[in-house]
N, C-alpha and C. Protein backbone atom coordinates (compact mmCIF):
# COMPACT_ATOMS: atom_id res chain seq x y z
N UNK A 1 95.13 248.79 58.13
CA UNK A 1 94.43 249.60 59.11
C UNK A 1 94.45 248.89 60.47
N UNK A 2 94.38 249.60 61.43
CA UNK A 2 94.80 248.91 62.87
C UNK A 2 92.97 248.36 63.42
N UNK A 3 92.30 248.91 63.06
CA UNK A 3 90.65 248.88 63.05
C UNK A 3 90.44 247.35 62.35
N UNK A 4 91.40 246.62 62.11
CA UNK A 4 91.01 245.53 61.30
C UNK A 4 91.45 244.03 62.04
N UNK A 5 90.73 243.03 62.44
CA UNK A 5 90.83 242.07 62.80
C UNK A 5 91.70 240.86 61.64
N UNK A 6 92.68 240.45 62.25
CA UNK A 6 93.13 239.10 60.88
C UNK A 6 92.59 237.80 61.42
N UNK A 7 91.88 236.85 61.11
CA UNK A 7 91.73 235.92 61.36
C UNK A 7 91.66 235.07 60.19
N UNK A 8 92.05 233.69 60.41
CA UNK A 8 92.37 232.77 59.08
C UNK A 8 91.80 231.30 59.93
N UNK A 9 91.02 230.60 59.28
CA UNK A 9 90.05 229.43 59.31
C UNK A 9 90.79 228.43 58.16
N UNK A 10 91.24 227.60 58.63
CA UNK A 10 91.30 226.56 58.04
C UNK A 10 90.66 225.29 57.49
N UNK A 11 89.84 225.18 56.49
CA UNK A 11 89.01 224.25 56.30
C UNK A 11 89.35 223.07 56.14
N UNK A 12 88.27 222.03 56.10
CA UNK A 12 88.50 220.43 56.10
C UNK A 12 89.46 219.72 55.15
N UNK A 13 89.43 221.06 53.74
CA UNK A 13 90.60 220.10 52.91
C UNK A 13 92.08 220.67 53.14
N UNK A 14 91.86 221.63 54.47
CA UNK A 14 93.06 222.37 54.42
C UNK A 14 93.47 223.59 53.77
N UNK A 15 92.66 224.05 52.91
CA UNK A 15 92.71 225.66 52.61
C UNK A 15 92.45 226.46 53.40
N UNK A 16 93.20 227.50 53.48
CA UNK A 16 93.20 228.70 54.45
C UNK A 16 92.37 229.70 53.79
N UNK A 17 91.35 230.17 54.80
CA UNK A 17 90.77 230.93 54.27
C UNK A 17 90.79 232.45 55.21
N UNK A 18 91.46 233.76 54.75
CA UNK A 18 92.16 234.97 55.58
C UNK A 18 91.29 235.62 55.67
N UNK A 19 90.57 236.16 56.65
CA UNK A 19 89.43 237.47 56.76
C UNK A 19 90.05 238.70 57.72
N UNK A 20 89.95 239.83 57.48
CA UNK A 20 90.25 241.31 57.57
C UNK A 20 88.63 241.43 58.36
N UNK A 21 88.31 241.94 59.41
CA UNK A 21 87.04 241.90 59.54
C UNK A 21 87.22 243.25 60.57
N UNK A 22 86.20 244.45 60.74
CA UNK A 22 86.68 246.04 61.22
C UNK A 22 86.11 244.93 62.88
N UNK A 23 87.11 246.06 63.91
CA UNK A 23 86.68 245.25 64.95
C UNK A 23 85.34 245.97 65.72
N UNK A 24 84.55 245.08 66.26
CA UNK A 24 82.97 246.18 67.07
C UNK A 24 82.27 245.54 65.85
N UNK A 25 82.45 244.54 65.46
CA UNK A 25 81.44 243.96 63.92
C UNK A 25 80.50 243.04 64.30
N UNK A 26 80.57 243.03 66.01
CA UNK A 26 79.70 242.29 66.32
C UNK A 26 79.09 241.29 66.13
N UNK A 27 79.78 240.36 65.37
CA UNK A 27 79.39 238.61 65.24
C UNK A 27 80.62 237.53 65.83
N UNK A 28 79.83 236.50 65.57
CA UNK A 28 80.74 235.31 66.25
C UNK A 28 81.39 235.11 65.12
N UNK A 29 82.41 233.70 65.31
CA UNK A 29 83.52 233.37 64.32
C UNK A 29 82.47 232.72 63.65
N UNK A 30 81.66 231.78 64.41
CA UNK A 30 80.60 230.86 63.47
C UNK A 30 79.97 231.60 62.18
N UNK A 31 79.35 232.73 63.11
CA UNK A 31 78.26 233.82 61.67
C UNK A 31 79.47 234.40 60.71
N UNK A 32 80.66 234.53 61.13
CA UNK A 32 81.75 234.78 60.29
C UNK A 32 81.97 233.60 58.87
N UNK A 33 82.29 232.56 59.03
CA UNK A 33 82.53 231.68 58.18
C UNK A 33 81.23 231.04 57.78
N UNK A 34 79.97 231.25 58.61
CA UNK A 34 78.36 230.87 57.64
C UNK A 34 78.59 231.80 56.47
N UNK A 35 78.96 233.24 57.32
CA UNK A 35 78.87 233.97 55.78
C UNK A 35 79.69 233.79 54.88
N UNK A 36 80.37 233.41 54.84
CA UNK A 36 81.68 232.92 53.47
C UNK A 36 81.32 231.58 53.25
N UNK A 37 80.28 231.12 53.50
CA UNK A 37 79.44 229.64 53.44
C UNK A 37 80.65 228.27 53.50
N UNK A 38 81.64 228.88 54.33
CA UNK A 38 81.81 227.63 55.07
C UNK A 38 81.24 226.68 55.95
N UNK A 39 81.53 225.58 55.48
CA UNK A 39 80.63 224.01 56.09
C UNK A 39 80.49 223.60 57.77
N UNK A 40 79.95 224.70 58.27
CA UNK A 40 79.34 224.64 59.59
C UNK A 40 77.76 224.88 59.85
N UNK A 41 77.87 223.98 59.96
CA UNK A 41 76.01 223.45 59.96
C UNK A 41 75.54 224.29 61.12
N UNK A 42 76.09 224.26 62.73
CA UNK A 42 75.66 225.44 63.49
C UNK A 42 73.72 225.63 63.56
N UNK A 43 73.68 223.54 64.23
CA UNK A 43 72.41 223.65 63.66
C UNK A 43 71.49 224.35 64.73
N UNK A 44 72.09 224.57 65.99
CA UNK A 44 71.67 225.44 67.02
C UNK A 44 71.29 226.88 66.97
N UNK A 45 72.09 227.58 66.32
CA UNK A 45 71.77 228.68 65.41
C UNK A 45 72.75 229.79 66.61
N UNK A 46 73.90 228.96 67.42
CA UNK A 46 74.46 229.60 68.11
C UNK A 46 74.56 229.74 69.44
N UNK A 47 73.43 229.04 69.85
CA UNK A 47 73.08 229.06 72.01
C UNK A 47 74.09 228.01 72.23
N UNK A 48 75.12 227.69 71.46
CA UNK A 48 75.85 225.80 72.39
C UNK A 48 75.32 224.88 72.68
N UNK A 49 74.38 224.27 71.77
CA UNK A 49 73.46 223.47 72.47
C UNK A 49 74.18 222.44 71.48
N UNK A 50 74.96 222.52 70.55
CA UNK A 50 74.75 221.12 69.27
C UNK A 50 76.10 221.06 68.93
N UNK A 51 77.59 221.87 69.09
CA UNK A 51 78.70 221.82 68.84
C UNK A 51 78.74 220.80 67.48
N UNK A 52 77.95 221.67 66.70
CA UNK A 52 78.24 221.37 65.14
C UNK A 52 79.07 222.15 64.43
N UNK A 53 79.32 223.43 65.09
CA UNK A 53 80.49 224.81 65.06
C UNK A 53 81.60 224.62 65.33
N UNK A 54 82.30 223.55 65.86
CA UNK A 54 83.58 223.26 66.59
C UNK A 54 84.67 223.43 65.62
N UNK A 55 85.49 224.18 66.25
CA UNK A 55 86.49 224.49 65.67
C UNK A 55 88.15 224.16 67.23
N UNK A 56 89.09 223.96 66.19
CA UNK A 56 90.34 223.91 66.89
C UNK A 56 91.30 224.91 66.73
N UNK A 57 91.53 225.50 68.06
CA UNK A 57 92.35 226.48 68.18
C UNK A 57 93.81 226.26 67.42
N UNK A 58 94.64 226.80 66.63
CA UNK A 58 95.63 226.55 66.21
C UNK A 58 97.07 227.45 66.51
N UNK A 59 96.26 228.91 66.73
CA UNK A 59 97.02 230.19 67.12
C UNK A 59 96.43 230.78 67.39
N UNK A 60 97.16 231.61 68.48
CA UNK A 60 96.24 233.04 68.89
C UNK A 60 95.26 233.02 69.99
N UNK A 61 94.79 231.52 70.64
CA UNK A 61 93.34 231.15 71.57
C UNK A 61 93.94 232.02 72.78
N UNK A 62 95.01 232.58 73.98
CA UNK A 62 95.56 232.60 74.51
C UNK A 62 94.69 234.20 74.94
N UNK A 63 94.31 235.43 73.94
CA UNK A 63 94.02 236.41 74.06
C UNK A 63 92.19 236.27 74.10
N UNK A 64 91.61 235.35 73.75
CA UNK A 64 90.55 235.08 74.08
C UNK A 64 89.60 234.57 75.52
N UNK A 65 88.72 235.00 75.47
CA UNK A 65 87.94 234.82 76.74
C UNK A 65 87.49 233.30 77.26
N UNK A 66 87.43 232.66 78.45
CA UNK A 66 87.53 231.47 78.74
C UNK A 66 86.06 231.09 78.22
N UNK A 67 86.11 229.72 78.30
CA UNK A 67 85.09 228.90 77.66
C UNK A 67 83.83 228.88 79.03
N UNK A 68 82.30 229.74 78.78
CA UNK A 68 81.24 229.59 80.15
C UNK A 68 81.29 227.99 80.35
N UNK A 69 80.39 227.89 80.97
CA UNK A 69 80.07 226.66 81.53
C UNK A 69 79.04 225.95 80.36
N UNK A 70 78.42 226.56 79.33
CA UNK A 70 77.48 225.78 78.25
C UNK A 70 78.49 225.56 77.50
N UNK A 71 79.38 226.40 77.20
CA UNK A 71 80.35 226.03 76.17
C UNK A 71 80.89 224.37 76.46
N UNK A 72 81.49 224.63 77.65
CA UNK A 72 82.18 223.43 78.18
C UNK A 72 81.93 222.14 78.39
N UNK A 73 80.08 222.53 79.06
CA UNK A 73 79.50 221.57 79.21
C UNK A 73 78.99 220.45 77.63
N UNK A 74 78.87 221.40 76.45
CA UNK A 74 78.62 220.51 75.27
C UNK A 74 79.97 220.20 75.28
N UNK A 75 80.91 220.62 74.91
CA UNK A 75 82.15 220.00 74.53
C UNK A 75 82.63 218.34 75.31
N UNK A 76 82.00 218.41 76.18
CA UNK A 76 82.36 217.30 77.00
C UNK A 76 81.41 216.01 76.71
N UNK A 77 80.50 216.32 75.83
CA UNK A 77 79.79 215.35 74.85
C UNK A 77 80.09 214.72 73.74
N UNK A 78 80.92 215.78 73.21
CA UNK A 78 81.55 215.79 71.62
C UNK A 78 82.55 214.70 71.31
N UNK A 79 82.50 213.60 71.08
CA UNK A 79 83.54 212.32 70.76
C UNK A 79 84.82 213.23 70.34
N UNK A 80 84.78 213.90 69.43
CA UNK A 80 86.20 214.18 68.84
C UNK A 80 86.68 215.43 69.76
N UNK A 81 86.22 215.47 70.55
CA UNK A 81 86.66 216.95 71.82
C UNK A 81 88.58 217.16 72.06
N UNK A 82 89.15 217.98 71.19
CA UNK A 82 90.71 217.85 71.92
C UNK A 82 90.64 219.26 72.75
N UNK A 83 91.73 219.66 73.50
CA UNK A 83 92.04 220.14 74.47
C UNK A 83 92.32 221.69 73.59
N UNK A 84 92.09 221.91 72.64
CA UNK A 84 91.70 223.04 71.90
C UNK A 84 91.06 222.84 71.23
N UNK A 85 89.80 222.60 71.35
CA UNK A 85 88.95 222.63 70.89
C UNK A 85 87.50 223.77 71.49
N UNK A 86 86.58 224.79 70.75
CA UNK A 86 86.14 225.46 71.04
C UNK A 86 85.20 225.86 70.14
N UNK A 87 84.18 226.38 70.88
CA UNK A 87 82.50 226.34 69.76
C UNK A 87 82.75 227.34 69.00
N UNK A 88 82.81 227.57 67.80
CA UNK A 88 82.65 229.00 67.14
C UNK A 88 81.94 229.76 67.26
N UNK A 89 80.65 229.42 67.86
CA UNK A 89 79.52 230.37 68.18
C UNK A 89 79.56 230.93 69.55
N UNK A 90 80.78 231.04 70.58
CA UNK A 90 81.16 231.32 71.59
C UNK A 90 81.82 232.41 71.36
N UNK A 91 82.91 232.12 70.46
CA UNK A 91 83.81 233.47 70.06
C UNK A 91 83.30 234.35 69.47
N UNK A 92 83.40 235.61 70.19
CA UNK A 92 83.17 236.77 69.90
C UNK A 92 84.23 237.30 68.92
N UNK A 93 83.89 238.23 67.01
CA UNK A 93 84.83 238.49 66.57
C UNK A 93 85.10 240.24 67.72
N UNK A 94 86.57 240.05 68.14
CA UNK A 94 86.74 241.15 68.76
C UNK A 94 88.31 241.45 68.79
N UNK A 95 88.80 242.26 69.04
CA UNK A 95 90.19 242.89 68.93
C UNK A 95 90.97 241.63 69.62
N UNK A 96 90.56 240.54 70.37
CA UNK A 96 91.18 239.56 70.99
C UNK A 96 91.04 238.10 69.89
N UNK A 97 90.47 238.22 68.72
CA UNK A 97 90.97 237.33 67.67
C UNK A 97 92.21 237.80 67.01
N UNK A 98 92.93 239.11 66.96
CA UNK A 98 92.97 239.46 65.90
C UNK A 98 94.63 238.54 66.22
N UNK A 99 95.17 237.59 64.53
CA UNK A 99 95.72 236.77 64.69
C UNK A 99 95.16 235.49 65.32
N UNK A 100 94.31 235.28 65.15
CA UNK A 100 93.95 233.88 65.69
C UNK A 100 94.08 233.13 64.52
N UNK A 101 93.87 231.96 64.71
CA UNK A 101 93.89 230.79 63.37
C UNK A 101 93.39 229.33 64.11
N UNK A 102 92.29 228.69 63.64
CA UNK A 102 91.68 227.62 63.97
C UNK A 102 91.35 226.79 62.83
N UNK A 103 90.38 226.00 62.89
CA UNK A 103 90.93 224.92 61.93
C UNK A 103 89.46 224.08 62.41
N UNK A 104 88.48 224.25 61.04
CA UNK A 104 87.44 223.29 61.43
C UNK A 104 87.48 222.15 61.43
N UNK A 105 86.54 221.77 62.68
CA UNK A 105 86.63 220.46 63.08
C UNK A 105 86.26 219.27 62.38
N UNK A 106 86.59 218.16 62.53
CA UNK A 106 85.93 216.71 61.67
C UNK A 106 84.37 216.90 61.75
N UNK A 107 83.27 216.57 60.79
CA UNK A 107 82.29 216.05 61.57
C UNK A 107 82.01 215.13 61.95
């Protein structure tokens, strides 16, 4: 169905994990993979305050919306910060993931 977002998360041991998600579903990537109880603590509960959500862009970041200034500003705290690197609780799931692929971060 064209109504359907693909996005695929790569976890810490390296399993891919593929989600189909309808687009207008109105959550972040973070509340996306809490709900499949992947290991993102997200102890902020989503405002950018704790980049415990960090994830690395792998494919697809290019159609997504730039990083505000809270986003940016935690990231620039974060020891393990690479140059794709981006809060999950920033990304909006929206027709501009669809094909994305990231890859959670170390903690």
């Amino acid at each position: 169905m064209d109504d359907l977002i693909k996005i695929t998360v790569i976890d810490r041991h390296g399993e891919q994990h593929d989600y189909e998600v309808p687009d207008g579903i109105g959550i972040s990537l973070m509340e996306l993979c809490k709900a499949d109880g992947l290991p993102i603590m997200a102890t902020c509960g989503g405002m950018a305050l704790c980049a415990t959500c960090q994830v690395l862009i792998e494919e697809g970041g290019d159609a997504l919306d730039s990083m505000g200034e809270d986003e940016e500003l935690m990231l620039d705290q974060v020891p393990n910060f690479k140059l794709n690197s981006r809060l999950s609780c920033q990304i909006p799931v929206n027709r501009a993931c669809d094909g994305l692929v990231v890859r959670l971060a170390e903690e």
